[in-house]
C-alpha atoms as a PDB file:
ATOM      1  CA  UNK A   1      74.469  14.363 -11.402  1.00  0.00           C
ATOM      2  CA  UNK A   2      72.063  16.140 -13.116  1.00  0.00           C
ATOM      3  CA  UNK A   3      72.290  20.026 -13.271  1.00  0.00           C
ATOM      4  CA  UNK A   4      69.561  23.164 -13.716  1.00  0.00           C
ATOM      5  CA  UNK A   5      70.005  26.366 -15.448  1.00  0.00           C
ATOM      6  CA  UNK A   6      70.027  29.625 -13.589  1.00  0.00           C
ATOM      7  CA  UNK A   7      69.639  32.774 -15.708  1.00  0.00           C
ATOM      8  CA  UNK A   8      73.260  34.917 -15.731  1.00  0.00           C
ATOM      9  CA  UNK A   9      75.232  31.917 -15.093  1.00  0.00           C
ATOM     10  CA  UNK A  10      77.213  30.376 -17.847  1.00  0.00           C
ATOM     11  CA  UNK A  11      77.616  26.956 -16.032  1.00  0.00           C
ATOM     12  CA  UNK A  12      75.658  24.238 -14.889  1.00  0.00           C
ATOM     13  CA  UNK A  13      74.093  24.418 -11.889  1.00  0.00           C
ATOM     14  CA  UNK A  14      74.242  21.225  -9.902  1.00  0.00           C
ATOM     15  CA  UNK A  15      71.241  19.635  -8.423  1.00  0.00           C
ATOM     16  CA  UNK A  16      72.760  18.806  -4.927  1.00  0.00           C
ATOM     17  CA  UNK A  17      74.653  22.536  -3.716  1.00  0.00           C
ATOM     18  CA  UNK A  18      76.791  22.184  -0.592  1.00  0.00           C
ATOM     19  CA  UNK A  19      76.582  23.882   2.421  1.00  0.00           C
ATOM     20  CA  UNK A  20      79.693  25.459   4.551  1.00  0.00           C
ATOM     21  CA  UNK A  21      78.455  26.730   7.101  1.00  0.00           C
ATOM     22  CA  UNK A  22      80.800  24.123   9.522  1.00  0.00           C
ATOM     23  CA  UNK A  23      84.008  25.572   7.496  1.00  0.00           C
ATOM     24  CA  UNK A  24      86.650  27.601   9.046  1.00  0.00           C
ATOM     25  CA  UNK A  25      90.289  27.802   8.844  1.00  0.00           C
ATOM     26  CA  UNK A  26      91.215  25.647  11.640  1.00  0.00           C
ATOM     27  CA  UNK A  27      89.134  23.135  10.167  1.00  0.00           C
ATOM     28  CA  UNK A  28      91.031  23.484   6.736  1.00  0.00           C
ATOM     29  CA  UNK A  29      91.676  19.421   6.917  1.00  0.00           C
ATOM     30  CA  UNK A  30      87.932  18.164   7.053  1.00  0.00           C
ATOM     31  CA  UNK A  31      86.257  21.265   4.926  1.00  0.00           C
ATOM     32  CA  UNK A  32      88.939  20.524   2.639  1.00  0.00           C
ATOM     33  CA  UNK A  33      87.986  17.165   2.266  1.00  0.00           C
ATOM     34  CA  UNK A  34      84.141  17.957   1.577  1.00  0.00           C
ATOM     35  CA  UNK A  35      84.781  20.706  -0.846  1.00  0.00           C
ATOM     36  CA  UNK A  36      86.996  17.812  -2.590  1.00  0.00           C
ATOM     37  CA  UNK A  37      84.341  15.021  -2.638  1.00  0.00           C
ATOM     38  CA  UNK A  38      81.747  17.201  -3.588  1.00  0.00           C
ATOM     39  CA  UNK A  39      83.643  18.299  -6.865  1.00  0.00           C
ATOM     40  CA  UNK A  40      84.650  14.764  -7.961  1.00  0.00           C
ATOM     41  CA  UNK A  41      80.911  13.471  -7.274  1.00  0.00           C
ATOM     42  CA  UNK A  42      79.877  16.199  -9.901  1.00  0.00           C
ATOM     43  CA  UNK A  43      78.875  18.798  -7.823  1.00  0.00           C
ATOM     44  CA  UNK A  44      79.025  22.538  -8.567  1.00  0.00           C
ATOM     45  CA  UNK A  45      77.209  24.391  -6.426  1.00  0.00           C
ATOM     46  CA  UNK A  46      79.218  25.666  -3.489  1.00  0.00           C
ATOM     47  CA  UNK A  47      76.741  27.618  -0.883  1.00  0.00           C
ATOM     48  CA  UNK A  48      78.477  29.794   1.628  1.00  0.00           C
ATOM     49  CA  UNK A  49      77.438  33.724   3.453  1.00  0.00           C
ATOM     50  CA  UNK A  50      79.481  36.268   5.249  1.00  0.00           C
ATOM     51  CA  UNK A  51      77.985  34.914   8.374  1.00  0.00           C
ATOM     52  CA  UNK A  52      78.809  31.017   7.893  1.00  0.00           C
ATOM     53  CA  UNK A  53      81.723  29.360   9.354  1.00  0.00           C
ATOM     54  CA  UNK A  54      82.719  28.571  13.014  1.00  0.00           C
ATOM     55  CA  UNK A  55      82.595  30.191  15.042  1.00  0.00           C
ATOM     56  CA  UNK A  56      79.943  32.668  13.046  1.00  0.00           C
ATOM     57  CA  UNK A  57      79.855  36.359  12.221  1.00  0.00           C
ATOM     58  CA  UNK A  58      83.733  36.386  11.372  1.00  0.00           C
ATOM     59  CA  UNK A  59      83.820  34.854   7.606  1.00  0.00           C
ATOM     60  CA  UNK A  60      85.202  31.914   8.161  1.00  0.00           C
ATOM     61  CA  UNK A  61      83.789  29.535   5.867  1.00  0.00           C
ATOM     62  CA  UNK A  62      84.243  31.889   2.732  1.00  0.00           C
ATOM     63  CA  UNK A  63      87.678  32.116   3.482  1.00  0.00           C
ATOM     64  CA  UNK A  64      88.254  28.617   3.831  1.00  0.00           C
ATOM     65  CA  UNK A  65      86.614  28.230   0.215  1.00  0.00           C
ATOM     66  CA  UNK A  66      89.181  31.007  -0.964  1.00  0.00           C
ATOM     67  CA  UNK A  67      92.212  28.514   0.501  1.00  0.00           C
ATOM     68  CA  UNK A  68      90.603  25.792  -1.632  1.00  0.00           C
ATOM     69  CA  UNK A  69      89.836  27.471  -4.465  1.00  0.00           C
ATOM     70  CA  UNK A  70      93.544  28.866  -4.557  1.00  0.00           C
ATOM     71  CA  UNK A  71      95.037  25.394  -3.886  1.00  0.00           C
ATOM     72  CA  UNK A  72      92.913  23.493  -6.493  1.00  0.00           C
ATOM     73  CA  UNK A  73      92.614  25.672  -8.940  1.00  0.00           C
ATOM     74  CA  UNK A  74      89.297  25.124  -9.406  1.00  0.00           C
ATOM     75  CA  UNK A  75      87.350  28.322  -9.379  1.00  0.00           C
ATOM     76  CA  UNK A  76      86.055  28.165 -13.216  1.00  0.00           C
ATOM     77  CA  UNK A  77      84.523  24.805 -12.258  1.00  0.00           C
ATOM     78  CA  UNK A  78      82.692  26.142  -9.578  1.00  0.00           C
ATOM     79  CA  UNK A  79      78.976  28.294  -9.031  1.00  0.00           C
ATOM     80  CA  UNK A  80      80.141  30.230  -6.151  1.00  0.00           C
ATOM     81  CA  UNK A  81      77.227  31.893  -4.442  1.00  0.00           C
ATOM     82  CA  UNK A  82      77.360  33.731  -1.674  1.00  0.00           C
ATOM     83  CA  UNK A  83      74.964  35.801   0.696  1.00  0.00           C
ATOM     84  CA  UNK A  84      75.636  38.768   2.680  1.00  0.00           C
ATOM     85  CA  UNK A  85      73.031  42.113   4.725  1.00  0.00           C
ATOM     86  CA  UNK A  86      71.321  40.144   7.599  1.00  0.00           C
ATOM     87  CA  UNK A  87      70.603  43.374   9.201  1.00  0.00           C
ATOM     88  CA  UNK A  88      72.501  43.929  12.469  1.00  0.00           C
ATOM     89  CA  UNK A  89      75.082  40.608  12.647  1.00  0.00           C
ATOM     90  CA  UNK A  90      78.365  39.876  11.325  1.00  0.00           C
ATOM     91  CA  UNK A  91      79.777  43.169  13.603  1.00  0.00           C
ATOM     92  CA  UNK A  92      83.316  41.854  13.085  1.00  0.00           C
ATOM     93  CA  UNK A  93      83.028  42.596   9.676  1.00  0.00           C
ATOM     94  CA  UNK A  94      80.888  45.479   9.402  1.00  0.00           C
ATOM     95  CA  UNK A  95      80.379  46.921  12.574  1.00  0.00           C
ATOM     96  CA  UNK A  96      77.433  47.836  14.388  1.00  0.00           C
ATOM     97  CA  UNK A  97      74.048  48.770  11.882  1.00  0.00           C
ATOM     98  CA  UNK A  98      74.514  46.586   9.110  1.00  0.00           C
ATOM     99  CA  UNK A  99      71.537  47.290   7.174  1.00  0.00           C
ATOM    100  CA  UNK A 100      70.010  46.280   3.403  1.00  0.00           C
ATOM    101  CA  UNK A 101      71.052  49.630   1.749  1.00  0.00           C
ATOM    102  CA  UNK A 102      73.156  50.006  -1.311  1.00  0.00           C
ATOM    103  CA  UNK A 103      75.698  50.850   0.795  1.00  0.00           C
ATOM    104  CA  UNK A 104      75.956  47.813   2.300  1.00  0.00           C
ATOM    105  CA  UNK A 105      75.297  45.389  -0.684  1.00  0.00           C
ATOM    106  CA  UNK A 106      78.083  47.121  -2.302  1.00  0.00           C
ATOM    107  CA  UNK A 107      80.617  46.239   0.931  1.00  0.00           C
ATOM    108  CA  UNK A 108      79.565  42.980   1.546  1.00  0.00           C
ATOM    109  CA  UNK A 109      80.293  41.705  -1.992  1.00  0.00           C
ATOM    110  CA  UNK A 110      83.233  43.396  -2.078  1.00  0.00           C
ATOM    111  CA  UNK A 111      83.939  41.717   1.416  1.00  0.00           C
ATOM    112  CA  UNK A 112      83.135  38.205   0.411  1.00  0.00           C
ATOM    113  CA  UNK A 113      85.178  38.455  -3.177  1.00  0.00           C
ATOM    114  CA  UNK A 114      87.866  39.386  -1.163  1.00  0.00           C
ATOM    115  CA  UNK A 115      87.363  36.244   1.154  1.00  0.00           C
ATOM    116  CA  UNK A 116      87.178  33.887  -1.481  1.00  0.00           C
ATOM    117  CA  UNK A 117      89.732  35.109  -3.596  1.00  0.00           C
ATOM    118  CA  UNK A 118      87.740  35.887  -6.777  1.00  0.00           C
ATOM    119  CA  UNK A 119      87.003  39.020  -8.909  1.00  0.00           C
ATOM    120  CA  UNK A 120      83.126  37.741  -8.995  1.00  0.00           C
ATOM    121  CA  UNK A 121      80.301  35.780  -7.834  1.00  0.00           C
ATOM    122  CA  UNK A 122      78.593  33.337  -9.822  1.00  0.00           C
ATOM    123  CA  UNK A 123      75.254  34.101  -7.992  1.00  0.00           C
ATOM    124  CA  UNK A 124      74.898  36.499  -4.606  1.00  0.00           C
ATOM    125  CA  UNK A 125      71.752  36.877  -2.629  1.00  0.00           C
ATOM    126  CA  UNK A 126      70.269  38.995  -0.330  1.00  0.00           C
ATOM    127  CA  UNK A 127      70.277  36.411   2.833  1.00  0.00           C
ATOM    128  CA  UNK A 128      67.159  38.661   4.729  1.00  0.00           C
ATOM    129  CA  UNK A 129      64.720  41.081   3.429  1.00  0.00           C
ATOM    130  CA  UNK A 130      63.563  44.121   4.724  1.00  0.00           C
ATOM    131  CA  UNK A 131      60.085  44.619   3.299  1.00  0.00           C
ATOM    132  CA  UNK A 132      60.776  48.766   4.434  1.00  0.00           C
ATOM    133  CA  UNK A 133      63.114  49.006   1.880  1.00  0.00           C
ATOM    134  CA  UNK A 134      61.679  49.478  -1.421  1.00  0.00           C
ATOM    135  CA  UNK A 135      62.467  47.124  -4.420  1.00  0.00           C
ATOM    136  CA  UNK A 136      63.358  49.759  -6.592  1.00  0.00           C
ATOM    137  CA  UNK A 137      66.240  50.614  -4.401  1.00  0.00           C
ATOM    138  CA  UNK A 138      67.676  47.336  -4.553  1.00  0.00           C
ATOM    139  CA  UNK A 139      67.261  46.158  -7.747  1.00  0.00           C
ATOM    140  CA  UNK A 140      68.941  49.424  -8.616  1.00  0.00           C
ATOM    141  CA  UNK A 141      72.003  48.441  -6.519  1.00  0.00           C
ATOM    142  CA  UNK A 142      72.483  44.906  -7.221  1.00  0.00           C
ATOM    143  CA  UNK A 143      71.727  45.997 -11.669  1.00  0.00           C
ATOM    144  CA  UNK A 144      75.092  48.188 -10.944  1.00  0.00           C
ATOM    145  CA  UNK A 145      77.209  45.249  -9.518  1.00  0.00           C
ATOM    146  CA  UNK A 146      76.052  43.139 -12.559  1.00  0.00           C
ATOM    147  CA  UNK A 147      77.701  46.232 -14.602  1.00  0.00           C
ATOM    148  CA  UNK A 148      80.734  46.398 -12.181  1.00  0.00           C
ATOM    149  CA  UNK A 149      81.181  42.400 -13.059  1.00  0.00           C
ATOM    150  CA  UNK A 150      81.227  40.937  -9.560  1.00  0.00           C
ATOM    151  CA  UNK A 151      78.400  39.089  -9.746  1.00  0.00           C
ATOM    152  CA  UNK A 152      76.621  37.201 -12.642  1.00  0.00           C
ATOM    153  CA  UNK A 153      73.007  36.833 -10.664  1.00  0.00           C
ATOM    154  CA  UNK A 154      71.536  37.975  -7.777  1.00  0.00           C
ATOM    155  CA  UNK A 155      68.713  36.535  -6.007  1.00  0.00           C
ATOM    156  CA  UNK A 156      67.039  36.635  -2.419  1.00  0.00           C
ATOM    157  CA  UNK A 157      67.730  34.055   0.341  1.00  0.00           C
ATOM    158  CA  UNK A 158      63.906  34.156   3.083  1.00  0.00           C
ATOM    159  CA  UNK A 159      62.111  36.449   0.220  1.00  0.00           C
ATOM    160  CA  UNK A 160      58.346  36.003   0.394  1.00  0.00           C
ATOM    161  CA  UNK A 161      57.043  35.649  -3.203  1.00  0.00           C
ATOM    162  CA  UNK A 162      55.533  38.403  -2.892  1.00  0.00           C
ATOM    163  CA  UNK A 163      58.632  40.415  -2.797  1.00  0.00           C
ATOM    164  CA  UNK A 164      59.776  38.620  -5.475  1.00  0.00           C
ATOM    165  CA  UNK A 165      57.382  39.411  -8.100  1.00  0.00           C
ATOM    166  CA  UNK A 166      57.295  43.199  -7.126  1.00  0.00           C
ATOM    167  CA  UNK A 167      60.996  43.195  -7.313  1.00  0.00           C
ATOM    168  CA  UNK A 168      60.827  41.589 -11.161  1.00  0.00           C
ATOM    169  CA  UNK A 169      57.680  43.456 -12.006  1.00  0.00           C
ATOM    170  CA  UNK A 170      59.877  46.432 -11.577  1.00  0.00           C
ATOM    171  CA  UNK A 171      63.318  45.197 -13.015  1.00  0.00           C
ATOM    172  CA  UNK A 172      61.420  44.444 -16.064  1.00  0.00           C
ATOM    173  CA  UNK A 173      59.475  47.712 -16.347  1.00  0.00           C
ATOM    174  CA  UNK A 174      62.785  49.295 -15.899  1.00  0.00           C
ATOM    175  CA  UNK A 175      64.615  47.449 -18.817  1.00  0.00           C
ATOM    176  CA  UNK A 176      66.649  45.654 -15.401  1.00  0.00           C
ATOM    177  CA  UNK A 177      68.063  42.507 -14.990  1.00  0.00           C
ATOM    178  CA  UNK A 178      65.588  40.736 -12.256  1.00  0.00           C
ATOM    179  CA  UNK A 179      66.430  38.200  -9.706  1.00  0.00           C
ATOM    180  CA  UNK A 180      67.520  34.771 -11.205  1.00  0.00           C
ATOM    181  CA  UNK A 181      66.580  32.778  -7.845  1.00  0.00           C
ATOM    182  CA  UNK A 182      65.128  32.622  -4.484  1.00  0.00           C
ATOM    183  CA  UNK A 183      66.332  30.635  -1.011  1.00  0.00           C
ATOM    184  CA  UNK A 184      63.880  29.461   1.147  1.00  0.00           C
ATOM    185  CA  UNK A 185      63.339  26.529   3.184  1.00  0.00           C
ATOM    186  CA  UNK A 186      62.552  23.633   1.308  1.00  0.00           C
ATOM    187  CA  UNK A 187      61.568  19.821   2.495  1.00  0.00           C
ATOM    188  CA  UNK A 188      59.558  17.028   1.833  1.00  0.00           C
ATOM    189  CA  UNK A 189      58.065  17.874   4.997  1.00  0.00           C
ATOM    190  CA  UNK A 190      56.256  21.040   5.276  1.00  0.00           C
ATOM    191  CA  UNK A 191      57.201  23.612   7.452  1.00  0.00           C
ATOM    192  CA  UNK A 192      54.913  24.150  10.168  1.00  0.00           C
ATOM    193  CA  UNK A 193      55.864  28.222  10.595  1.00  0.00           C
ATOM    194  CA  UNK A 194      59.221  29.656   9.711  1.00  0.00           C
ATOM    195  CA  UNK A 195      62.370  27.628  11.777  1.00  0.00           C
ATOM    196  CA  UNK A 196      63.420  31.599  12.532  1.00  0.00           C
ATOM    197  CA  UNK A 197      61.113  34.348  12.732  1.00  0.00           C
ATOM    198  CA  UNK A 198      62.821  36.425   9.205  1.00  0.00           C
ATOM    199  CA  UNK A 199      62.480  33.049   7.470  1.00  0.00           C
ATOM    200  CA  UNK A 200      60.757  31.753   4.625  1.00  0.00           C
ATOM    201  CA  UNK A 201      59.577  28.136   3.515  1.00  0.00           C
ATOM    202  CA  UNK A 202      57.654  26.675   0.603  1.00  0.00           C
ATOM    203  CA  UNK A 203      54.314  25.762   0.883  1.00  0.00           C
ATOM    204  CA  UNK A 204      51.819  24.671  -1.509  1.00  0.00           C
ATOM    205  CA  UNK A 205      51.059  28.156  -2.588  1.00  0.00           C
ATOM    206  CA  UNK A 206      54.648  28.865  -3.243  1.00  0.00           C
ATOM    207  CA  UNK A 207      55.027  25.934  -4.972  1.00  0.00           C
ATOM    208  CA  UNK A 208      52.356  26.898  -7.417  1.00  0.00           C
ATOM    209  CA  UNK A 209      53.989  29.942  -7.844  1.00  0.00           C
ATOM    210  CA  UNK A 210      57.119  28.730  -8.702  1.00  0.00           C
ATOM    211  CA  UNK A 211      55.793  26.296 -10.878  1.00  0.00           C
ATOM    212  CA  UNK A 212      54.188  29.335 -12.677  1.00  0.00           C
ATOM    213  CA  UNK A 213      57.438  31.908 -13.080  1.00  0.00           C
ATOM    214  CA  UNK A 214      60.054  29.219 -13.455  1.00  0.00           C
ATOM    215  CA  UNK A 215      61.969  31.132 -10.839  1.00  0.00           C
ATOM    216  CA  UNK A 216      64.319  28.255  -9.495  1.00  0.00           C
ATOM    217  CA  UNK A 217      64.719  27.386  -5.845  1.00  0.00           C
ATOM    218  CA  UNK A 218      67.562  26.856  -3.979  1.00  0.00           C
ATOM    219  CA  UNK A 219      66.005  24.746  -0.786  1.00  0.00           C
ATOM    220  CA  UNK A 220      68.086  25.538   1.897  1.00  0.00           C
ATOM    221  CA  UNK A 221      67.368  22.733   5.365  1.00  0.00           C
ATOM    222  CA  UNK A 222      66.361  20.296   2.168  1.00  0.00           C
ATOM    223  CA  UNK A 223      66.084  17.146   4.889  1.00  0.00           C
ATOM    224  CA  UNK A 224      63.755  19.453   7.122  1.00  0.00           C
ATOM    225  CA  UNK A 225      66.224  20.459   9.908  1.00  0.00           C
ATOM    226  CA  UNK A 226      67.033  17.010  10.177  1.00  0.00           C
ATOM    227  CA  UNK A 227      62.702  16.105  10.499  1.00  0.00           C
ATOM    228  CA  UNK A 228      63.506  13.712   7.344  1.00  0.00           C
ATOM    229  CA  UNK A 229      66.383  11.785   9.717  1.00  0.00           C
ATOM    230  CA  UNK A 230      64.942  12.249  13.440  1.00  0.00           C
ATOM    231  CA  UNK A 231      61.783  13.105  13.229  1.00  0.00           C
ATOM    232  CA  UNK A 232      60.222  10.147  15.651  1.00  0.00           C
ATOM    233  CA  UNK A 233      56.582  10.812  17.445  1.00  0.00           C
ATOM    234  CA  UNK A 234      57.441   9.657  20.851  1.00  0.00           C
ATOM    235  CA  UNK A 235      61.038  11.409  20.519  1.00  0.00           C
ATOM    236  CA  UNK A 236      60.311  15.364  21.752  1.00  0.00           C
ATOM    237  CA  UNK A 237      63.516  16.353  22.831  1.00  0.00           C
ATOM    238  CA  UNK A 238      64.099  18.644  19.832  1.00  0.00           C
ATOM    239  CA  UNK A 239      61.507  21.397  20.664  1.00  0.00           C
ATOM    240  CA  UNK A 240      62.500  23.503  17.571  1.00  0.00           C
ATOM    241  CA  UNK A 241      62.032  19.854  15.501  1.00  0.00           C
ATOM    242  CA  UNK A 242      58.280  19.043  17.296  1.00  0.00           C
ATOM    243  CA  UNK A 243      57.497  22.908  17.066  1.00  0.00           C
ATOM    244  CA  UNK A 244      57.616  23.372  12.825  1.00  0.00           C
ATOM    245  CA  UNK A 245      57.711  20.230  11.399  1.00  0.00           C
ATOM    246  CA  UNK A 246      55.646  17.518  13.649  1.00  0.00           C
ATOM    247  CA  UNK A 247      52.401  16.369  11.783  1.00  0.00           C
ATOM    248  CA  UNK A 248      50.383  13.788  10.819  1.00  0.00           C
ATOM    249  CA  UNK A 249      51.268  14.501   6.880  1.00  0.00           C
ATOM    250  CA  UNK A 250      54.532  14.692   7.429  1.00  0.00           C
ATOM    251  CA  UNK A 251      55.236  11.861   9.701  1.00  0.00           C
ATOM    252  CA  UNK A 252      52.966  10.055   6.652  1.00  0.00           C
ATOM    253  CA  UNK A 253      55.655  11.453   3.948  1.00  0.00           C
ATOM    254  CA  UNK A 254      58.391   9.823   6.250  1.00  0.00           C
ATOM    255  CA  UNK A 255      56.771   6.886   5.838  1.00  0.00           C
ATOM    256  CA  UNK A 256      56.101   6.866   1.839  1.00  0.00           C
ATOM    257  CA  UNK A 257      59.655   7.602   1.586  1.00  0.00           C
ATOM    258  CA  UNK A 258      60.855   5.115   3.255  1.00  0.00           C
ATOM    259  CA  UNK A 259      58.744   2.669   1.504  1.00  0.00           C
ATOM    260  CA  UNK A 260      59.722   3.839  -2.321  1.00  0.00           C
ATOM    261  CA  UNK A 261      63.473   3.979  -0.843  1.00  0.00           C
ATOM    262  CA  UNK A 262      63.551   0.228  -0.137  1.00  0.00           C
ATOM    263  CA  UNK A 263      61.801  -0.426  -3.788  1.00  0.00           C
ATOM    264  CA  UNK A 264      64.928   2.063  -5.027  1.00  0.00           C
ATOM    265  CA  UNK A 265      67.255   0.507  -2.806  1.00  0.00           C
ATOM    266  CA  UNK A 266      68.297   4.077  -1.339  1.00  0.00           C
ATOM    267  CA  UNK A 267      67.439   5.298   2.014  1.00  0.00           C
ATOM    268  CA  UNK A 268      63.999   7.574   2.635  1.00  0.00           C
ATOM    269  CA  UNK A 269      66.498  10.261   2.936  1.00  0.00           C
ATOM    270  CA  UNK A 270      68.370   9.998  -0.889  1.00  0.00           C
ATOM    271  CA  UNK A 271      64.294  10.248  -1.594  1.00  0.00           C
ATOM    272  CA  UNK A 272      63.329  13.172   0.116  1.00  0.00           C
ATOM    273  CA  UNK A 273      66.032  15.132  -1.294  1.00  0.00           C
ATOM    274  CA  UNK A 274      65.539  13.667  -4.675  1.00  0.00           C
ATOM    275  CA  UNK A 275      61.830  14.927  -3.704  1.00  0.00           C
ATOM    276  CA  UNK A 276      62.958  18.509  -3.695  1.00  0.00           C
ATOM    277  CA  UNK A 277      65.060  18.333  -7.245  1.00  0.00           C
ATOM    278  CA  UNK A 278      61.973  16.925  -9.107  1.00  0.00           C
ATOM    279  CA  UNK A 279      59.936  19.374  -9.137  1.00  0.00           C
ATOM    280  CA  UNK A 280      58.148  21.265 -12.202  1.00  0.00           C
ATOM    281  CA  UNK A 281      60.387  24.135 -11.374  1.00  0.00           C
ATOM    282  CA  UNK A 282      64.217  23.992 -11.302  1.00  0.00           C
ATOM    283  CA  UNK A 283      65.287  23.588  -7.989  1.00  0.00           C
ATOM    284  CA  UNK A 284      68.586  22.501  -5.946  1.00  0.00           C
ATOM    285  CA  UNK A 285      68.631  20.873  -2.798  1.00  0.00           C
ATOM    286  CA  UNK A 286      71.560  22.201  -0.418  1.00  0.00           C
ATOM    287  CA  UNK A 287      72.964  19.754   2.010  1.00  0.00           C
ATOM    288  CA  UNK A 288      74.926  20.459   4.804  1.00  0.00           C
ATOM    289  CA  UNK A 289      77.443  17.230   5.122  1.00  0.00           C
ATOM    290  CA  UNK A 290      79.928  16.660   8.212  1.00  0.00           C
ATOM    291  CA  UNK A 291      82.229  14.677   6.477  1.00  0.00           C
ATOM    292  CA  UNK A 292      83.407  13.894   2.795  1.00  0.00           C
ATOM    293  CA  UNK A 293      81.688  10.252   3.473  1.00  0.00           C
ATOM    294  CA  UNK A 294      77.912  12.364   3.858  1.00  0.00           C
ATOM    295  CA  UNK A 295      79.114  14.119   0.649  1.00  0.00           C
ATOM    296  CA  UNK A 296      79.388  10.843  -1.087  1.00  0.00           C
ATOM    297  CA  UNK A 297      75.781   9.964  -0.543  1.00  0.00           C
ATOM    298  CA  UNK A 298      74.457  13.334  -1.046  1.00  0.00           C
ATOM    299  CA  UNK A 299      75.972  14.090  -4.377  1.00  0.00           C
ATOM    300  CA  UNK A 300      74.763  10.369  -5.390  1.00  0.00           C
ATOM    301  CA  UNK A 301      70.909  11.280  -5.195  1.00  0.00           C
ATOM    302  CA  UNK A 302      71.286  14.085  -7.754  1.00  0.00           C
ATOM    303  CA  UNK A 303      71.476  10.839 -10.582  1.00  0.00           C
ATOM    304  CA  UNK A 304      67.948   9.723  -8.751  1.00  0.00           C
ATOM    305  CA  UNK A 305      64.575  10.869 -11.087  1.00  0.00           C
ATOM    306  CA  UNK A 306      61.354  10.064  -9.122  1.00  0.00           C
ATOM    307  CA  UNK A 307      58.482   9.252 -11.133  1.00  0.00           C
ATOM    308  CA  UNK A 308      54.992  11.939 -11.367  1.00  0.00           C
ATOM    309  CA  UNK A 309      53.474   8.962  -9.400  1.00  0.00           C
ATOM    310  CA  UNK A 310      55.573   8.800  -7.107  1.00  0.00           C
ATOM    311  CA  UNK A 311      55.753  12.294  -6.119  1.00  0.00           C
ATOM    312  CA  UNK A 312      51.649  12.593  -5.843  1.00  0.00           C
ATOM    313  CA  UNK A 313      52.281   9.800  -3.492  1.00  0.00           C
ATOM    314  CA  UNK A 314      55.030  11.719  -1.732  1.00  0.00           C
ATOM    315  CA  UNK A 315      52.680  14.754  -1.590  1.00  0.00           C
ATOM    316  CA  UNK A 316      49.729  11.784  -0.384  1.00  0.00           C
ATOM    317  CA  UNK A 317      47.808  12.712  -3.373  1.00  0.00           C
END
């Protein structure tokens, strides 16, 4: 496994991060199972939200995690990140109005620390943005839970760039700490438009801008909603699928994959993930397995390094 380094966080940062948004309690045998496989294939990177877990809204996965955590004893070999303030959802745990305010940061860290059974988060993000809500004010918030100690880093999960920069430009001018990462969607094959309307994916103009600030990316849908597995011209019974990531290009990617996988010996799918942790910016590629078996494969890519040839041929330079 190899592992980036995100600014605030002591440990490593593991290439491959796993998703939980299938977790719940009355799942505790298979989630249990995943969270195990993914720690002894070298993984570190747990990815969860206030929202994940089945069914959703009711913070199921993170306190599944917590279970875990408590049982293995694990916690100080973990990143635990977390996200929290879509506005208006997770009602069961908030109520009605949840909202990106200070406020609300402040209740739904508290909320998930107290789900996962931990005094602090190794990295939390904002999991929407609300480009009404000025910068200032939430930098300002999230600067006074790095002072409180329950979080290490803070970030934004569907931030445009954009946002980004204005919310470092004014962290720095402010003698702040900034945000140490952003969340979008991240593939081999390029989004088409946004999967949801309040999200964000990297094109080549974010890419270039990451490759410029360093700012590392943690790709969330890193297989392309499933594009890099299913994705199949004359197959459009996925309408989301056809709708952002059918193209020429990308069916052409598919293919390039698949042809340096069988030179590797791995599948086109180990190389489209290992696609989006070579890249001249640190980045992670969250997976979302279904059983500790997916795990095994998905922690395995983060030993695969593609070549600067082979990604210009990825990219069909």
């Amino acid at each position: 496994m190899r592992y980036i380094r995100i600014k605030g966080v002591e440990k490593p940062v593991s290439v491959i991060g796993l998703g939980t948004m299938i977790m719940a309690p009355d799942r505790k045998e298979l989630s249990f199972s995943i969270l195990d496989a993914f720690l002894q294939g070298g993984g570190t990177l747990i990815d969860t939200a206030e929202i994940y877990g089945e069914p959703e809204h009711y913070g199921y996965a993170e306190s599944t995690i917590g279970m875990w955590l408590k049982e293995r004893g694990c916690r100080e070999e973990i990143v635990l990140m977390s996200k929290g303030c879509i506005p208006d959802t997770c009602v069961p745990l908030h109520g009605e109005g949840l909202a990106i305010s200070p406020e609300h940061i402040h209740n739904a860290i508290a909320g998930s620390l107290k789900r996962l059974g931990t005094d602090y988060l190794d990295i939390w993000l904002l999991h929407r943005d609300d480009p009404n809500v000025p910068v200032s004010v939430i930098v300002e918030a999230l600067n006074r839970e790095l002072e409180a100690g329950t979080i290490r880093a803070y970030g934004g999960s569907n931030w445009s760039t954009q946002r980004l920069a204005e919310a470092n430009a004014y962290a720095e001018a402010h003698g702040l700490v900034g945000m140490a990462a952003s969340s979008p969607q991240f593939s081999l094959a390029t989004a088409n438009e946004p999967f949801w309307p309040t999200t964000t994916f990297v094109d080549e103009e974010t890419r270039r801008w990451h490759a410029e600030t360093c700012l590392p990316v943690l790709a969330w849908s890193s297989l392309g909603r499933g594009f890099v597995k299913y994705g199949d011209p004359a197959d459009l019974s996925r309408p989301d699928l056809v709708r952002t990531f059918y193209s020429k290009d990308n069916f052409e990617k598919m293919a390039r994959a698949e042809e340096i996988g069988k030179a590797r010996c791995v599948s086109k799918s180990d190389i489209a993930l290992a696609y989006v942790t070579c890249q001249p910016f640190p980045s992670v590629a969250l997976i979302g397995p279904g059983s500790a078996e997916h795990v095994k494969s998905g922690t395995a890519v983060g030993d695969i390094c593609l070549t600067g040839a082979e990604l210009n041929y990825l990219e069909l330079r």
